[in-house]
Protein backbone atom coordinates (compact mmCIF):
# COMPACT_ATOMS: atom_id res chain seq x y z
CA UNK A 1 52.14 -12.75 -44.62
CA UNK A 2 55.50 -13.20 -42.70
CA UNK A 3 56.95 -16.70 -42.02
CA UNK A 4 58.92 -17.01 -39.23
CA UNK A 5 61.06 -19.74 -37.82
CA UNK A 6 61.50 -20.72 -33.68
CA UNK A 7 62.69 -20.09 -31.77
CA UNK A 8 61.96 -16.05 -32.53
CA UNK A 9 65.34 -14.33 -33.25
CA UNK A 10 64.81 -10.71 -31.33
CA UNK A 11 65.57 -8.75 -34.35
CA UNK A 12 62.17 -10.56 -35.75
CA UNK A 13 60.40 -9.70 -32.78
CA UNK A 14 61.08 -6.00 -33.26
CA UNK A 15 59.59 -6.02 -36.88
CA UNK A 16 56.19 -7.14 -36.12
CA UNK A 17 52.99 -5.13 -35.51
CA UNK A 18 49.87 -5.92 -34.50
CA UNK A 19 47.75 -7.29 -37.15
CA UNK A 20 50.64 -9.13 -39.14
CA UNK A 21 49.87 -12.38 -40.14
CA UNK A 22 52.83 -14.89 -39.31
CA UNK A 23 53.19 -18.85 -40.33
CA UNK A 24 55.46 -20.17 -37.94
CA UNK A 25 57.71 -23.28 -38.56
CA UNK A 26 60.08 -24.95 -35.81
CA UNK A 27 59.58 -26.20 -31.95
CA UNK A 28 56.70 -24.40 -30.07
CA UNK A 29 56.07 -25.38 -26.75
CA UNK A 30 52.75 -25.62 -25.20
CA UNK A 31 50.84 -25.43 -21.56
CA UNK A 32 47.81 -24.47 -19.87
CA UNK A 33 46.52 -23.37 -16.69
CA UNK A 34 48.17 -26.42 -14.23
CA UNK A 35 51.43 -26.14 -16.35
CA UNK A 36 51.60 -22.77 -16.11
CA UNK A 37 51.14 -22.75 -12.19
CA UNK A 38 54.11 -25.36 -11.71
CA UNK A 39 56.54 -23.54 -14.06
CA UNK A 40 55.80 -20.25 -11.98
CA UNK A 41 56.27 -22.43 -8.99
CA UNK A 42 59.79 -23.97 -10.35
CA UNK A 43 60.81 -20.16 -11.38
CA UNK A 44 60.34 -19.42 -7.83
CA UNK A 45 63.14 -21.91 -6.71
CA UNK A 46 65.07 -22.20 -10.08
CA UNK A 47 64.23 -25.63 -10.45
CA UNK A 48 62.29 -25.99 -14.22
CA UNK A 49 62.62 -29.02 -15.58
CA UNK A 50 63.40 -27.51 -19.09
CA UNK A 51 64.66 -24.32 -20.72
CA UNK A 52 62.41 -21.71 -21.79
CA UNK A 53 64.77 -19.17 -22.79
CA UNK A 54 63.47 -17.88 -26.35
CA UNK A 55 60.46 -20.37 -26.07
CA UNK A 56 57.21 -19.47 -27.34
CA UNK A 57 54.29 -21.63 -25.46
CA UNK A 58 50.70 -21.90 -27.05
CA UNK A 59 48.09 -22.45 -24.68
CA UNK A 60 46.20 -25.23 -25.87
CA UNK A 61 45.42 -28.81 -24.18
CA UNK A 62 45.78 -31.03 -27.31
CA UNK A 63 43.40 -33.96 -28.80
CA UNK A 64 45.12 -37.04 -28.94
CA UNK A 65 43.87 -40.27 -31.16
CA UNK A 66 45.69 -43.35 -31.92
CA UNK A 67 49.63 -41.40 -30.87
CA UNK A 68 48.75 -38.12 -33.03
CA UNK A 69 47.16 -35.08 -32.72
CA UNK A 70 43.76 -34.60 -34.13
CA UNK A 71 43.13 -31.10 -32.85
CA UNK A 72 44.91 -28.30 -30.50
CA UNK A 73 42.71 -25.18 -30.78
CA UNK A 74 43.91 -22.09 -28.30
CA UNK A 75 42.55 -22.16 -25.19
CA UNK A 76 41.62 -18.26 -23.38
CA UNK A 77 44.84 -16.45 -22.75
CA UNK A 78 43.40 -14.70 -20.01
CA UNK A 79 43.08 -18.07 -17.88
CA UNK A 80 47.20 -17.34 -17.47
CA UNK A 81 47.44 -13.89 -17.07
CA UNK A 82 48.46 -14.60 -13.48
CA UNK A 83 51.37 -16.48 -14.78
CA UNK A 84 52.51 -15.09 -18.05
CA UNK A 85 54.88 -11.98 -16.59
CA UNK A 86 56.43 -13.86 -15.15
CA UNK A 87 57.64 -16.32 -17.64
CA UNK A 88 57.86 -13.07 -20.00
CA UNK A 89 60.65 -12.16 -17.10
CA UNK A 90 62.48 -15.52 -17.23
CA UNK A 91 62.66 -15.50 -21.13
CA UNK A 92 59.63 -16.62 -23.07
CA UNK A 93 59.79 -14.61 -26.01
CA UNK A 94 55.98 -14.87 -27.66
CA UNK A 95 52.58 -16.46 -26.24
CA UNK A 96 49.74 -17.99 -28.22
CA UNK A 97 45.94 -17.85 -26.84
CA UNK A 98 43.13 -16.19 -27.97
CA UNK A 99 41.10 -13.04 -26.67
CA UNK A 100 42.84 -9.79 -24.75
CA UNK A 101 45.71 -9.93 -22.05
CA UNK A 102 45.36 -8.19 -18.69
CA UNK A 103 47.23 -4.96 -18.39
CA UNK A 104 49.98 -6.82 -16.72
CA UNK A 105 50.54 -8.99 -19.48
CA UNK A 106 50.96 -6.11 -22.06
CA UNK A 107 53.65 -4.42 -19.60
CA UNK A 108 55.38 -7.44 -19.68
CA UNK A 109 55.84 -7.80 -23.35
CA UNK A 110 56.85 -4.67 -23.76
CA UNK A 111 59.41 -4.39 -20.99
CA UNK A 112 60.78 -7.79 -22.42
CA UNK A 113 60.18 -6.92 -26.08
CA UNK A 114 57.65 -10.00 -26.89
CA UNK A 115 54.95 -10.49 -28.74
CA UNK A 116 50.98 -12.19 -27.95
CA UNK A 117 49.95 -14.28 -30.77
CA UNK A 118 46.32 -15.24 -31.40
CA UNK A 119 44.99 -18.05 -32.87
CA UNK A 120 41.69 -18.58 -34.90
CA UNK A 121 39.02 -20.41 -32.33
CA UNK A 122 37.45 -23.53 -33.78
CA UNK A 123 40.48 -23.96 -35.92
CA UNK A 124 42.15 -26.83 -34.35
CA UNK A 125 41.91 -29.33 -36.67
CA UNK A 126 43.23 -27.03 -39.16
CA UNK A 127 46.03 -26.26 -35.77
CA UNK A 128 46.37 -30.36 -35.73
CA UNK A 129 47.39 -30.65 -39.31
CA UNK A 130 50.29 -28.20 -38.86
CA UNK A 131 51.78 -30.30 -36.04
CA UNK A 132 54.31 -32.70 -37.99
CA UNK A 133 55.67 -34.25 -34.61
CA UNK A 134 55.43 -34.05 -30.80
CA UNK A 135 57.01 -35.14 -27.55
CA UNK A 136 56.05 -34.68 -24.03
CA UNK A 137 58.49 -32.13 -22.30
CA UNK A 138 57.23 -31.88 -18.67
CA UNK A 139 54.18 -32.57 -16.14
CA UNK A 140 53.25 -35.82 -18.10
CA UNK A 141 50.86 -36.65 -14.80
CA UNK A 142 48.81 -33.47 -16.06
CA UNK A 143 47.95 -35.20 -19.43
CA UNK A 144 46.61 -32.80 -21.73
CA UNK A 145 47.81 -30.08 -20.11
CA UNK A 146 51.26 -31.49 -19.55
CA UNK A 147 53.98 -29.53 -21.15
CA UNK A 148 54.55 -30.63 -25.06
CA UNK A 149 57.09 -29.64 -27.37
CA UNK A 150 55.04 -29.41 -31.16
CA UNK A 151 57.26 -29.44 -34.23
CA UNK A 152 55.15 -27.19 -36.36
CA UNK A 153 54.97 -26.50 -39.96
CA UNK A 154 53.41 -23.12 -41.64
CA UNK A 155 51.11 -22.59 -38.00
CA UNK A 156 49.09 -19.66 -38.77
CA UNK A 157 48.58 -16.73 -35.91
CA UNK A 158 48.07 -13.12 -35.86
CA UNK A 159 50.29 -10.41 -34.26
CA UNK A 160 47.39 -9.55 -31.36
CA UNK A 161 50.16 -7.17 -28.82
CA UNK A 162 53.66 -6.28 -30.47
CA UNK A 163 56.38 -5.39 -28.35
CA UNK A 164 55.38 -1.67 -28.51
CA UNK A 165 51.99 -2.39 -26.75
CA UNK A 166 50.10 -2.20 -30.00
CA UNK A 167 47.57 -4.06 -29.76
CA UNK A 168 43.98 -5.32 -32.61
CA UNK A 169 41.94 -5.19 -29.39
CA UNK A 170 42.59 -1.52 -28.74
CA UNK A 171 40.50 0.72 -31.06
């Protein structure tokens, strides 16, 4: 198992292949479908209302209770294939989801040299105890799905597309 720190140096991204098993410690950022349509949106005229250069965002639209996070398990990937090359373009290093990417999604990791992460469905409890802090980034009138920035401590995911293409859906 490889631990990794965010954001993603490049030089980390290169050594991973589908199927490693990463922990990943530092500041992840997170989104779902609505975010995800308003950052494409603000890409479009240049306006986003923070830097994702580097960033990796898990999709995931987390349960709150009493000002903490009780659970944030991944939510489809697919739902942003629409979005995601795009934000691959502008600088998002690594996504986080679970299930396969459209074909447009894998030639956008590996023109960008990214990685797809998957995490374990049903886990997010588990996902809620590695959060050690949050703070609301952007889209705060979306609640859940707003944009939140997740300090995260030994967050366990899976290399699912490496940024050859390689993928542990392909057989």
């Amino acid at each position: 198992m490889k631990t990794l720190s965010l954001p993603i140096s490049k030089d980390d991204l290169k050594a991973l292949k589908a199927g490693d098993f990463v922990l990943l410690n530092g500041r992840l950022l997170t989104g779902r479908d609505a975010a995800h349509k308003r950052m494409t949106e603000g890409l479009k005229d240049d306006k986003l209302p923070f830097d994702i250069n580097g960033q990796t965002i898990f999709y995931v639209g987390p349960c709150f209770k009493d000002g903490k996070i009780t659970a944030c398990g991944p939510t489809t990937a697919m739902r942003m294939d629409a979005y995601s090359p795009a934000l691959y373009d502008a600088g998002i290093v690594a996504t986080i989801g679970k299930g396969d990417r459209a074909k447009e999604v894998y030639d956008s990791i590996v023109k960008n040299g990214g990685v797809y992460f998957v995490a374990i469905g049903g886990a997010g409890a588990t996902y809620g105890k590695a959060v050690k802090s949050f703070e609301t980034v952007a889209y705060d009138d979306l609640g859940t799905e707003a944009v939140y920035a997740f300090d995260v401590k030994d967050f366990p995911v899976i290399v699912a597309i490496d940024g050859d293409g390689n993928s542990i859906f392909q057989k």
